[in-house]
Protein backbone atom coordinates (compact mmCIF):
# COMPACT_ATOMS: atom_id res chain seq x y z
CA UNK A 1 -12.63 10.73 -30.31
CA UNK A 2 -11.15 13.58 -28.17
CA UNK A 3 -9.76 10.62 -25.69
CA UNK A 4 -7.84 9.13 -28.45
CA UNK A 5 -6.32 12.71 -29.88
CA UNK A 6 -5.39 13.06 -26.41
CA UNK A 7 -3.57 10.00 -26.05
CA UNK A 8 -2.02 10.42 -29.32
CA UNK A 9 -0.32 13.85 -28.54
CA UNK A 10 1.17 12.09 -25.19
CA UNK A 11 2.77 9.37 -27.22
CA UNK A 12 4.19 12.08 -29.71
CA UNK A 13 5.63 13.89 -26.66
CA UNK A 14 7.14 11.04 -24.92
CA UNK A 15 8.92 9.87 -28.56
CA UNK A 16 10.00 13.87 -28.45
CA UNK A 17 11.54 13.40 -25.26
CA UNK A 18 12.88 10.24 -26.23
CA UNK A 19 14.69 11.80 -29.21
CA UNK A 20 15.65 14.28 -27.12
CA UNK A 21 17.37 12.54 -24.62
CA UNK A 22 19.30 10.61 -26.90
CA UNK A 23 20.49 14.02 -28.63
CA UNK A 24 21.41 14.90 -25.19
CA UNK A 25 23.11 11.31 -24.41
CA UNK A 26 25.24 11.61 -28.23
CA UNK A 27 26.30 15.20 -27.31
CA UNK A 28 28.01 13.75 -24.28
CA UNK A 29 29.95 10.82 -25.88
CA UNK A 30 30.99 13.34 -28.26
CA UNK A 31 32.25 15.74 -25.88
């Protein structure tokens, strides 16, 4: 049980970063 919460919150975090770094990429097509 604890194994799969723990993989879950890495997948959350690497769609975060995902999101993130599209922001990022966006901002910079803008600018």
């Amino acid at each position: 049980m604890e194994y799969v919460l723990f993989n879950h919150t890495i997948v959350m975090k690497e769609q975060a970063g995902m999101q993130i770094s599209i922001l990022l990429l966006s901002c910079r097509l803008w600018v």
